[in-house]
Protein backbone atom coordinates (compact mmCIF):
# COMPACT_ATOMS: atom_id res chain seq x y z
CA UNK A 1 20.13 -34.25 2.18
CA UNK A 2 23.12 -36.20 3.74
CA UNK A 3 22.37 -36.17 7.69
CA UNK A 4 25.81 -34.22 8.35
CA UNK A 5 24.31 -30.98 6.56
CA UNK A 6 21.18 -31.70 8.94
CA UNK A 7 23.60 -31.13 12.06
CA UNK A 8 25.25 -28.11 10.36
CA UNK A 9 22.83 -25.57 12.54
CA UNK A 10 23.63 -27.35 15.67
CA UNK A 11 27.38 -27.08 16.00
CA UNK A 12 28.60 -26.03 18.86
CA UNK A 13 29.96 -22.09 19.14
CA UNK A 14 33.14 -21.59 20.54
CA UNK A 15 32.99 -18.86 22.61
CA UNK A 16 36.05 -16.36 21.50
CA UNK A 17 38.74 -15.39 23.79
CA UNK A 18 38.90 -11.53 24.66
CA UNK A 19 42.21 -10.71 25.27
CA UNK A 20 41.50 -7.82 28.02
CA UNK A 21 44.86 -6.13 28.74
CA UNK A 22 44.09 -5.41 32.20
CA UNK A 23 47.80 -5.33 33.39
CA UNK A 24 48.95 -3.14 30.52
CA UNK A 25 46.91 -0.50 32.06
CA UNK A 26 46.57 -1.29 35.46
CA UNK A 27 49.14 1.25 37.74
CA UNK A 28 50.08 0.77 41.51
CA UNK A 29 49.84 4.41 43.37
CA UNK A 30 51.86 3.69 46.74
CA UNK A 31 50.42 4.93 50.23
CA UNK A 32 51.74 7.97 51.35
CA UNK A 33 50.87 6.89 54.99
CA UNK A 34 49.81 3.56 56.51
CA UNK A 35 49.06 4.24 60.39
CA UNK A 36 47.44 1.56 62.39
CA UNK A 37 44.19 3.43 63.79
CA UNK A 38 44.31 2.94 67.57
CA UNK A 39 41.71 2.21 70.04
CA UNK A 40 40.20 5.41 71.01
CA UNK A 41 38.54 4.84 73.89
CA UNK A 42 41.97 4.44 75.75
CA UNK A 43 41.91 8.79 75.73
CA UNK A 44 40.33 9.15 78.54
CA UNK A 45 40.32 13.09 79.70
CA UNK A 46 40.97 12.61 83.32
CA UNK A 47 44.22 10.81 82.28
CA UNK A 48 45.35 13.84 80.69
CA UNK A 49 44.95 16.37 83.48
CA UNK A 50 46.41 14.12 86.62
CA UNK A 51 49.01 16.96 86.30
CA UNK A 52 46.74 19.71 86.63
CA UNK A 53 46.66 21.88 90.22
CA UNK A 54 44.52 23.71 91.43
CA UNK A 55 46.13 26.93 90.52
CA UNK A 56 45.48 25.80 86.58
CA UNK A 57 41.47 24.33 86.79
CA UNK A 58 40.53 26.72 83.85
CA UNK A 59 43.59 25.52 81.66
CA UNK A 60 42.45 21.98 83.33
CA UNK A 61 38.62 22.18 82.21
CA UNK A 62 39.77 23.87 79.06
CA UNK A 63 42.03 20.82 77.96
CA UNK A 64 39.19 18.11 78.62
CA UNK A 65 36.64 19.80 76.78
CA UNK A 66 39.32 20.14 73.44
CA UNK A 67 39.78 16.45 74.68
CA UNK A 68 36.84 15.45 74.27
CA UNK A 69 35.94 17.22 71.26
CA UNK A 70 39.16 15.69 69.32
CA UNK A 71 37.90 12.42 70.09
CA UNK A 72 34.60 13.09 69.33
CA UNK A 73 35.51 13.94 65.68
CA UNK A 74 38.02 11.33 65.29
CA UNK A 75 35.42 9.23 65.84
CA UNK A 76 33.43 10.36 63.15
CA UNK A 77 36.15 10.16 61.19
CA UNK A 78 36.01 14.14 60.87
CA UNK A 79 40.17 14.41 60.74
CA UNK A 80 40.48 17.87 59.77
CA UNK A 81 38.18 19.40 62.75
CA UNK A 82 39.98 16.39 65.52
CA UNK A 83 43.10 17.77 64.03
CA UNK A 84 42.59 21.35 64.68
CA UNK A 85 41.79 20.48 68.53
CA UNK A 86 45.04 18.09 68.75
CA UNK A 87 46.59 21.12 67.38
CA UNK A 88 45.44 22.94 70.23
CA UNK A 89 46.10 20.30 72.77
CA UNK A 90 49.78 20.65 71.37
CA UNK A 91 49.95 24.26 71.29
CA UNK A 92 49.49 24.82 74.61
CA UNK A 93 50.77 21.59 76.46
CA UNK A 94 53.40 20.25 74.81
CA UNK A 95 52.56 16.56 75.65
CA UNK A 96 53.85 14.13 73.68
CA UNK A 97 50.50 12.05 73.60
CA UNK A 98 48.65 15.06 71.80
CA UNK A 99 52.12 15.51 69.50
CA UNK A 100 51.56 12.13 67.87
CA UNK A 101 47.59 12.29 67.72
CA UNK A 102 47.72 15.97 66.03
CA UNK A 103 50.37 14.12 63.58
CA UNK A 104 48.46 11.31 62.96
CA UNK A 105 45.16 13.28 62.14
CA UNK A 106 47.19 15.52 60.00
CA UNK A 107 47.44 12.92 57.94
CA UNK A 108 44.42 11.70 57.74
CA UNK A 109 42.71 14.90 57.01
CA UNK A 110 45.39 15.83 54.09
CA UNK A 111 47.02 18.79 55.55
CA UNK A 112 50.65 19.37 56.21
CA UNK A 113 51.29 19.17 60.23
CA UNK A 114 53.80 22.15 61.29
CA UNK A 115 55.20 20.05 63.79
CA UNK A 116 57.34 17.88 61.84
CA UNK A 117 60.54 19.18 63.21
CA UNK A 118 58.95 18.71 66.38
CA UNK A 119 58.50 14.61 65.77
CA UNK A 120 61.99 14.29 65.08
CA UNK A 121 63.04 16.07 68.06
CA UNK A 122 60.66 13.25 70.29
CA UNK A 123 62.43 10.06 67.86
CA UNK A 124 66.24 11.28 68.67
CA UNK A 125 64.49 11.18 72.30
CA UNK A 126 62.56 7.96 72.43
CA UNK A 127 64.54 5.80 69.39
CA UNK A 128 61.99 3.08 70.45
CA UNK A 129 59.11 4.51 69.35
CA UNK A 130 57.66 2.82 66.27
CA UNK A 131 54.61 4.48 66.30
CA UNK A 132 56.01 7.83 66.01
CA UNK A 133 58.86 6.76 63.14
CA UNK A 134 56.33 4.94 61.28
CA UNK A 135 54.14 9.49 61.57
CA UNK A 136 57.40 10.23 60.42
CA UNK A 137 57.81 8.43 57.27
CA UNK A 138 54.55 8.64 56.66
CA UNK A 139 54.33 12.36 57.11
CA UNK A 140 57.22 13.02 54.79
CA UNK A 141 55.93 10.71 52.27
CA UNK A 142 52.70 12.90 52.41
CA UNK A 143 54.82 16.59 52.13
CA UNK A 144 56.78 14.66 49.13
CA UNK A 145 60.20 14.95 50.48
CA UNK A 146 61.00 11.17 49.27
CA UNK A 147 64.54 11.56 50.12
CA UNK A 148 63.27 12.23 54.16
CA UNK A 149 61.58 9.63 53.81
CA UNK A 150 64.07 7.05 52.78
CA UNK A 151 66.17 8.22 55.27
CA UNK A 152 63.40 7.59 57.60
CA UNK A 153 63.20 3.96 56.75
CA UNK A 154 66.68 2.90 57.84
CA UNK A 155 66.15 3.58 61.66
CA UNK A 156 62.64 2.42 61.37
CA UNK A 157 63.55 -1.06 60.01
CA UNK A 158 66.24 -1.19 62.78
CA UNK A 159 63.17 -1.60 65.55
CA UNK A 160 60.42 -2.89 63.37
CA UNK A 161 59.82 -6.79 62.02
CA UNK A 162 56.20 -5.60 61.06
CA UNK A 163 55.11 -6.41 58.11
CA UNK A 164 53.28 -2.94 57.51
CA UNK A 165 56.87 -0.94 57.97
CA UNK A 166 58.44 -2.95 54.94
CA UNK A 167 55.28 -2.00 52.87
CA UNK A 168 55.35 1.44 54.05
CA UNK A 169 58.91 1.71 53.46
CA UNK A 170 58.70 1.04 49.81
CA UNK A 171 56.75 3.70 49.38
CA UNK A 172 59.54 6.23 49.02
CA UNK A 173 61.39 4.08 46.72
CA UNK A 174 58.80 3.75 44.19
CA UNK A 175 58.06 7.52 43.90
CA UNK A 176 61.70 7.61 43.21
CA UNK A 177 61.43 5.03 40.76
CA UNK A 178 63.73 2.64 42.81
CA UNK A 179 61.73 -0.19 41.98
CA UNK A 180 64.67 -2.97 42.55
CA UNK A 181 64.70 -1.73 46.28
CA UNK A 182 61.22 -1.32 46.73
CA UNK A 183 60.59 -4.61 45.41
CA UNK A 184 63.11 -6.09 48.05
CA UNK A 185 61.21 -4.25 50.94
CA UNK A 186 58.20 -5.54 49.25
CA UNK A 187 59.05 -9.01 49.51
CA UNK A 188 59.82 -9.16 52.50
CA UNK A 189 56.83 -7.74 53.72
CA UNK A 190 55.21 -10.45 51.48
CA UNK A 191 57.26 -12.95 53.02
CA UNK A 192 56.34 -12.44 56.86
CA UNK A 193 52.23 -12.90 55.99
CA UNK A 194 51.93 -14.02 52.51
CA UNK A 195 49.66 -11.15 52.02
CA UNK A 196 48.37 -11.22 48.47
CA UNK A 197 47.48 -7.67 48.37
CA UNK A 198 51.30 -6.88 48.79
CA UNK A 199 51.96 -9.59 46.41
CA UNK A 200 50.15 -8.12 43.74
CA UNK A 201 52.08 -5.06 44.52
CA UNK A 202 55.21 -6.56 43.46
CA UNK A 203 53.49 -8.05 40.37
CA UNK A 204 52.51 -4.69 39.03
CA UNK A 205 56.01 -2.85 39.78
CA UNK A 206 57.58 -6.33 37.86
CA UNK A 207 54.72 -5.86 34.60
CA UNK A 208 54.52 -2.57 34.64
CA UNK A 209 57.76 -0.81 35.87
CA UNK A 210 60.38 -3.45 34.93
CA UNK A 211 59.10 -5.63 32.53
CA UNK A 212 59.79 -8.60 33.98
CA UNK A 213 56.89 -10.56 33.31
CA UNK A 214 58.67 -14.26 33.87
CA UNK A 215 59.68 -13.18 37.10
CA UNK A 216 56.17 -11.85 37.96
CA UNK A 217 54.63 -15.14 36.81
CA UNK A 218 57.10 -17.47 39.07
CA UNK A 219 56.06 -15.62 41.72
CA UNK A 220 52.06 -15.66 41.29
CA UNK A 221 52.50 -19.58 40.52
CA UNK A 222 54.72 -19.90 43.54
CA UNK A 223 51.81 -18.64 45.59
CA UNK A 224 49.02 -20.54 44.11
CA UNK A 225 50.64 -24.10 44.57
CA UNK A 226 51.69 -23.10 48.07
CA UNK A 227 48.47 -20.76 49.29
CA UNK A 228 46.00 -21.81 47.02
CA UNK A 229 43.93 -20.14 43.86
CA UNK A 230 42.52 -17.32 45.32
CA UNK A 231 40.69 -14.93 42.79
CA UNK A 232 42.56 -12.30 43.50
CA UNK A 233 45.81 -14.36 42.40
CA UNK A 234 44.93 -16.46 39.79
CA UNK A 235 43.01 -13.64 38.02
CA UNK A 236 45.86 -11.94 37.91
CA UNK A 237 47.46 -14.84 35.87
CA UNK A 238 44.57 -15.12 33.70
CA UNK A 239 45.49 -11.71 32.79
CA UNK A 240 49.03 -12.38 31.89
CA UNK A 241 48.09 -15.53 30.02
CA UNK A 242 45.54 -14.11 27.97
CA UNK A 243 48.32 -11.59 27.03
CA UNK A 244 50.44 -14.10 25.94
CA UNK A 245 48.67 -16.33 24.26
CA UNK A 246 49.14 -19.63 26.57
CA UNK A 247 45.74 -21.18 26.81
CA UNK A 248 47.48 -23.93 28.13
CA UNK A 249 47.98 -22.27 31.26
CA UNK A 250 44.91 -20.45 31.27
CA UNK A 251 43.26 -23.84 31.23
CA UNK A 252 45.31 -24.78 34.35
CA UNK A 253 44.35 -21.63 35.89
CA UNK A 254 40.47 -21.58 35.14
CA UNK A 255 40.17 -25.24 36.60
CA UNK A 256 42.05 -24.46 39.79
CA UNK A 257 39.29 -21.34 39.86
CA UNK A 258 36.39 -23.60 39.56
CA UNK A 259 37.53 -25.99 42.22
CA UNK A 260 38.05 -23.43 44.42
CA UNK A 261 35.27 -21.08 43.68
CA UNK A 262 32.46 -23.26 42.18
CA UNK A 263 31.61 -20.87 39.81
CA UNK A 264 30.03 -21.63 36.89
CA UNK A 265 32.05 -19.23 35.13
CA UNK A 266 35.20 -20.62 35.15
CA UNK A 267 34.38 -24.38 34.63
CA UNK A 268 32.50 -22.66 31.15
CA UNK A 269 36.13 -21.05 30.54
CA UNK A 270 37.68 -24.45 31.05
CA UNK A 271 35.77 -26.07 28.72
CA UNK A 272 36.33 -22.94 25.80
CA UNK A 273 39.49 -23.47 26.87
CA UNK A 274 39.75 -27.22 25.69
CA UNK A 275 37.73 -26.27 22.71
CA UNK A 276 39.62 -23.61 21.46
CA UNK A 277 43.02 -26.48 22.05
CA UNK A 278 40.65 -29.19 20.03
CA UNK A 279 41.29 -31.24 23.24
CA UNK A 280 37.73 -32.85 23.13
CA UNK A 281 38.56 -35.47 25.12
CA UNK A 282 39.63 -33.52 27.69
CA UNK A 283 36.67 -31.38 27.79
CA UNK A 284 34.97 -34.25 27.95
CA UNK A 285 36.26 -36.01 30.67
CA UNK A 286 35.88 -32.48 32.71
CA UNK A 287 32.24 -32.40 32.58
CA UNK A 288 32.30 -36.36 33.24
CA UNK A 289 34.09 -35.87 36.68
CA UNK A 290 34.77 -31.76 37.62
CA UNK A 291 31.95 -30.61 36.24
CA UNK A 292 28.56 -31.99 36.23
CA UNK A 293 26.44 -30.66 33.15
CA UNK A 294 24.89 -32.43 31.28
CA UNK A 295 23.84 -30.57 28.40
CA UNK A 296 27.38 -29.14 27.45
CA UNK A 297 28.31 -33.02 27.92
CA UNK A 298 25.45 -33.74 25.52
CA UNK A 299 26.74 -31.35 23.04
CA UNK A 300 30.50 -32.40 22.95
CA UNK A 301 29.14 -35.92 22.73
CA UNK A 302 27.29 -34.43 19.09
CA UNK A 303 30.42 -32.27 18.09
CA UNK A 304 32.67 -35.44 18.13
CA UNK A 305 30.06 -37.71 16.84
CA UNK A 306 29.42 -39.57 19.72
CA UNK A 307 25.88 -40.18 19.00
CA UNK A 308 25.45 -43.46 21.02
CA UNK A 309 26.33 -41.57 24.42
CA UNK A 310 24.68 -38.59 23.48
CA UNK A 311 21.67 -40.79 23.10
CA UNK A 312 22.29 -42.35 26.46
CA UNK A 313 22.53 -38.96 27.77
CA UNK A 314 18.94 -37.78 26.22
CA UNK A 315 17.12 -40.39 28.44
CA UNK A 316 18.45 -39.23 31.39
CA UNK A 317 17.68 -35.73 30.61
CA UNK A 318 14.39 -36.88 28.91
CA UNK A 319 13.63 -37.74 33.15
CA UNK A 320 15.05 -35.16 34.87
CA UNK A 321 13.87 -32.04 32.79
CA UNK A 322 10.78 -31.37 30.99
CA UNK A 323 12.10 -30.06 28.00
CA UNK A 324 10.46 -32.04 25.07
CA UNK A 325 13.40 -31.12 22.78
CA UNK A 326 15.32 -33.80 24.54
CA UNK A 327 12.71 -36.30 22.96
CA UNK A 328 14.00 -34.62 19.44
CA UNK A 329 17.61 -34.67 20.32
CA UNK A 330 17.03 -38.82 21.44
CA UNK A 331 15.26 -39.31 17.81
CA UNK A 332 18.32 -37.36 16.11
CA UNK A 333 20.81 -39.49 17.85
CA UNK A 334 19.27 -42.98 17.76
CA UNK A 335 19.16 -42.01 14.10
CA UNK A 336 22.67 -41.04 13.84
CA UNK A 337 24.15 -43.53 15.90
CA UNK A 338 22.46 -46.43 14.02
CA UNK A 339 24.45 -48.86 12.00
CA UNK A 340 21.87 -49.29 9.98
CA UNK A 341 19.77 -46.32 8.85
CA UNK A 342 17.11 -48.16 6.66
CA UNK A 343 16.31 -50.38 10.07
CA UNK A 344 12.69 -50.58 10.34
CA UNK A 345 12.50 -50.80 14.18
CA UNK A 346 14.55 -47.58 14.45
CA UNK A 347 12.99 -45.96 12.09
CA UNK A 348 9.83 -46.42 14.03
CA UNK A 349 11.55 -45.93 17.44
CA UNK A 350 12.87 -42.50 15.71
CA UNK A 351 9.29 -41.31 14.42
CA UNK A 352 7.72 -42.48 18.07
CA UNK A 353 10.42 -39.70 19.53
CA UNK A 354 9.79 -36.91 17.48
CA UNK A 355 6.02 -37.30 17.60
CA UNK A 356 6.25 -36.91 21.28
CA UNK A 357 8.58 -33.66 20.96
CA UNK A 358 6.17 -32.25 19.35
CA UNK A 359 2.75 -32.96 21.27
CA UNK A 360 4.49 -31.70 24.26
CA UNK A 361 5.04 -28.14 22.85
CA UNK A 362 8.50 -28.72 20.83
CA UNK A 363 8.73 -26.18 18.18
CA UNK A 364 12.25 -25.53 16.87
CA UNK A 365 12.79 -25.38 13.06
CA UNK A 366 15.91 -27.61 13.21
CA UNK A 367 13.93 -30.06 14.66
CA UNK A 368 11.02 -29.98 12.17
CA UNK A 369 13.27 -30.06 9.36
CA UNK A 370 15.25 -33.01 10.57
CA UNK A 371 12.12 -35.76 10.98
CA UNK A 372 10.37 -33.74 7.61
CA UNK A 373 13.57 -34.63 5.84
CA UNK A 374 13.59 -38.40 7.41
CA UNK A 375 9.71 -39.15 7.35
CA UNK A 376 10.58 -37.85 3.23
CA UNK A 377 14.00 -39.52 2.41
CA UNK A 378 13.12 -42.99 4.11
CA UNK A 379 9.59 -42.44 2.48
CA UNK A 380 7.80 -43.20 5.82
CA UNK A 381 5.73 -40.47 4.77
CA UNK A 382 6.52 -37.87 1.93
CA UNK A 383 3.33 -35.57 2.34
CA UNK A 384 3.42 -35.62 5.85
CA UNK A 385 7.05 -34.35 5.70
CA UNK A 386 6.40 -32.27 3.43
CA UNK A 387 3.76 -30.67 5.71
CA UNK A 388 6.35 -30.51 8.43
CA UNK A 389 9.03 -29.09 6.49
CA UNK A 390 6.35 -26.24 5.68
CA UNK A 391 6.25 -25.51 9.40
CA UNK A 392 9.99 -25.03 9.78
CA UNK A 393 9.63 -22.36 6.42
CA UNK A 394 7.03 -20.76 8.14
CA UNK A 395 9.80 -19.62 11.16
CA UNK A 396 12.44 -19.36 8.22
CA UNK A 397 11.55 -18.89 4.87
CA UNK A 398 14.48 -18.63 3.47
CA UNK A 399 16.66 -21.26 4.54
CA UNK A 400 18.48 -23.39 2.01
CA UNK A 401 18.65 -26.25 3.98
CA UNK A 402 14.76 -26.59 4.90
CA UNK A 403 13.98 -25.43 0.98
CA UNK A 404 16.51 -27.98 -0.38
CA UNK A 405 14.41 -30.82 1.84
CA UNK A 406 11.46 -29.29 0.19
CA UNK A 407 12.96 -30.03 -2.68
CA UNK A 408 13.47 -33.28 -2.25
CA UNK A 409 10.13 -34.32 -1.03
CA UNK A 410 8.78 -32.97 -4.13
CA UNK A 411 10.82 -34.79 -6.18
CA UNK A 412 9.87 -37.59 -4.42
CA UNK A 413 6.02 -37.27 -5.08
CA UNK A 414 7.39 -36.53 -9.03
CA UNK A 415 5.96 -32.88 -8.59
CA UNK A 416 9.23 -32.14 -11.04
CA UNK A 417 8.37 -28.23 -11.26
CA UNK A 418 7.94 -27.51 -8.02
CA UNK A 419 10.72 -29.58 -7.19
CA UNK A 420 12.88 -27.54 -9.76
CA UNK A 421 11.61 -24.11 -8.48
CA UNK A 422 12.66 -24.75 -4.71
CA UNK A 423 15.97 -26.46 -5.81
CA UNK A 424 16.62 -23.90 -8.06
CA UNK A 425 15.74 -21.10 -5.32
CA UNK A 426 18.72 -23.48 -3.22
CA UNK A 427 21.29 -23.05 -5.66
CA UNK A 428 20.54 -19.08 -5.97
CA UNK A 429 21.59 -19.01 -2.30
CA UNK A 430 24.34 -21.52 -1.57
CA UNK A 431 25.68 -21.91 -5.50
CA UNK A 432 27.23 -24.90 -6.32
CA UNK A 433 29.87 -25.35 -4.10
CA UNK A 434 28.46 -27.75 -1.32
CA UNK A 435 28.76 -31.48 -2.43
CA UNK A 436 25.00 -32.23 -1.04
CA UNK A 437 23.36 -29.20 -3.50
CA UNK A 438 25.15 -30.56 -6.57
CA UNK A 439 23.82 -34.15 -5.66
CA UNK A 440 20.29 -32.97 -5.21
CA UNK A 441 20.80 -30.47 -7.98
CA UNK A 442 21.93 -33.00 -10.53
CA UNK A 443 19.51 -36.06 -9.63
CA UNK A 444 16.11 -33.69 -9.67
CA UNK A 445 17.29 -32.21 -12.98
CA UNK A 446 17.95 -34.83 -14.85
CA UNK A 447 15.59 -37.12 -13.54
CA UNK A 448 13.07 -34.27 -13.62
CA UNK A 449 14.44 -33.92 -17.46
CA UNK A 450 13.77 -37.66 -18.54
CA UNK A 451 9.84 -37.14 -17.23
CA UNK A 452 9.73 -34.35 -19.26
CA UNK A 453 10.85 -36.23 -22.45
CA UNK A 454 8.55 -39.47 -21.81
């Protein structure tokens, strides 16, 4: 058996690409409300009731114990019951503080505040309040009245430079299915923080909404070579390249990962990613100075037939692991990277290897087969082989390739019916198709026929 057919088993398995259309499905659902949670402890009840005289102590005591109480549930992040004591607060003092905090837990909770009308009224009189125009928007966003909304934006954006107002005032737009302005006020939220959550906002309005996919890649790339391959970011554009198709980007994009990550994971998509481009040498040269492994080195070394450095490789894994298959693998590659194969020394060198492989607990079948079928076609040892290539049958008993070795060491002690049984068994498997079967095929039968006839 030709030593290629020998190294069929071992061939390296290209892991498949699974094209996972995230984006295609993905959807962006825009905030009805962002309000920056404040520091509660500023409320404190005696601030409220400075105003109080004596005349009012019972409204006085009343108000700091709903005070306290609206607090106290805010804190627990119980909106609805703060709300209903803000409410209160409102109801029957009409201060301003308790107008914004009853709006502002409205929210929160998911109810509808009745004092809407109210907010606007306390805007027209203090036009410098962001706070309050940012309740507004937010609490017209929430009661679906998009076109309040937008109109809400324009005198916000007059005051604010924030970041969070841009985002917020997209909001509107996108319900409306505006997308062109809401990816303007997008960007230039984006653009004051680089914030890749927002960035990925205006990806998925581009994918999904407008179908500009170019325009959504120029704008991930622009980020990564300026801010850096997050995973958040260059996921994203493994996404859209798996899509389309462009491993050559992908490959970009999975190395940027790993040198920015260090996970595993992507420097193994890297190198599928070579692979699957038959860019060996590249793959190569990864593991040799990105990624240090040195078994999926090994085994690109044996996929491009680079048995003389996948034999220098086996030594220094023979020392650093105890595997003892790396004592098989450094016997299959001094044998295949040998200019000579009838060299005695090798030969030797080759049978020393495997011999050790196995006394320290190496088992696989590939590996039996491979010194049975040398120890019987260099006839170092025919029965011996043929014992060993017994052992791999044992773990696979019908394999062609171990049964056409069999084969062949039979024919080699002229046991010619055996030999024609098992090669015959071969042929009922594979056919005639493989070039190695028909040589085997041919040379036992008619060599088996000429006994026959003497």
């Amino acid at each position: 058996m030709p030593w290629n057919r020998r190294l069929k088993r071992r061939a390296i398995a290209l892991s498949a690409f699974v094209t996972v259309l995230v984006l295609g499905c993905s959807t962006y659902t825009p905030q009805r409300q962002i309000v920056a949670k404040e520091d509660l402890a500023k409320y404190n009840p005696k601030d409220f009731g400075k105003a109080a005289s004596v005349k009012r102590a019972s409204s006085v005591e009343k108000e700091d114990e709903w005070i306290v109480k609206a607090i106290w549930f805010e804190q627990q992040n119980n909106f609805k019951e703060s709300n209903r004591y803000y409410k209160k607060l409102y109801d029957s003092t009409h201060k301003d503080e308790y107008l914004l905090k009853e709006l502002k837990t409205a929210l929160y909770s998911g109810v509808t505040s009745d004092h809407i009308e109210k907010l606007e009224n306390y805007i027209a009189k203090h036009p410098d309040n962001i706070v309050a125009k940012r309740l507004l928007l937010s609490s017209h966003l929430y009661a679906k009245k998009y076109e309040k909304a937008k109109s809400s934006t324009l005198p916000l954006l007059e005051k604010s430079t924030q970041a969070i107002d841009f985002e917020l005032s997209a909001n509107p737009y996108i319900f409306t299915k505006e997308y062109s302005r809401a990816v303007e006020l997008l960007t230039e939220a984006y653009n004051k923080t680089y914030n890749e959550d927002i960035l990925l906002k205006i990806v998925t309005i581009l994918v999904n909404y407008q179908g500009d996919v170019p325009e959504a890649i120029t704008r991930l790339e622009t980020h990564r070579s300026s801010r850096g391959c997050s995973e958040k970011i260059c996921l994203q554009l493994v996404d859209i390249y798996l899509q389309q198709g462009n491993i050559t980007q992908l490959l970009s994009v999975y190395e940027d990962l790993y040198e920015s990550t260090q996970k595993e994971v992507y420097a193994e998509k890297a190198i599928e990613s070579y692979l699957y481009l038959k860019d060996h040498a590249g793959a190569v040269l990864f593991l040799q100075t990105k990624y240090k492994n040195p078994e999926m080195l090994y085994s690109l070394y044996v996929d491009t037939k680079d048995y003389s450095k996948a034999y220098a490789l086996t030594q220094q894994l023979i020392s650093t692991t105890s595997d003892p298959k790396w004592y098989a693998e450094a016997g299959i590659t001094l044998y295949e990277s040998a200019s000579n194969k009838d060299d005695k020394e090798m030969l030797g060198n080759v049978v020393e290897l495997f011999e050790k492989a196995f006394k320290n607990g190496a088992k696989n079948s590939v590996y039996l087969n491979y010194y049975g079928y040398t120890l019987i076609d260099k006839d170092i040892d025919v029965e011996k082989g043929i014992s060993i290539i017994k052992k791999a049958l044992e773990q696979e008993p019908d394999n062609s390739y171990y049964l056409d070795s069999l084969a062949w060491g039979y024919y080699k002690l002229h046991q010619c019916t055996e030999a024609l049984s098992v090669i015959k068994k071969v042929v009922d498997i594979e056919g005639l198709d493989e070039v190695e079967i028909v040589e085997h095929w041919n040379t036992i039968n008619q060599n088996c026929k000429k006994e026959k006839e003497e």
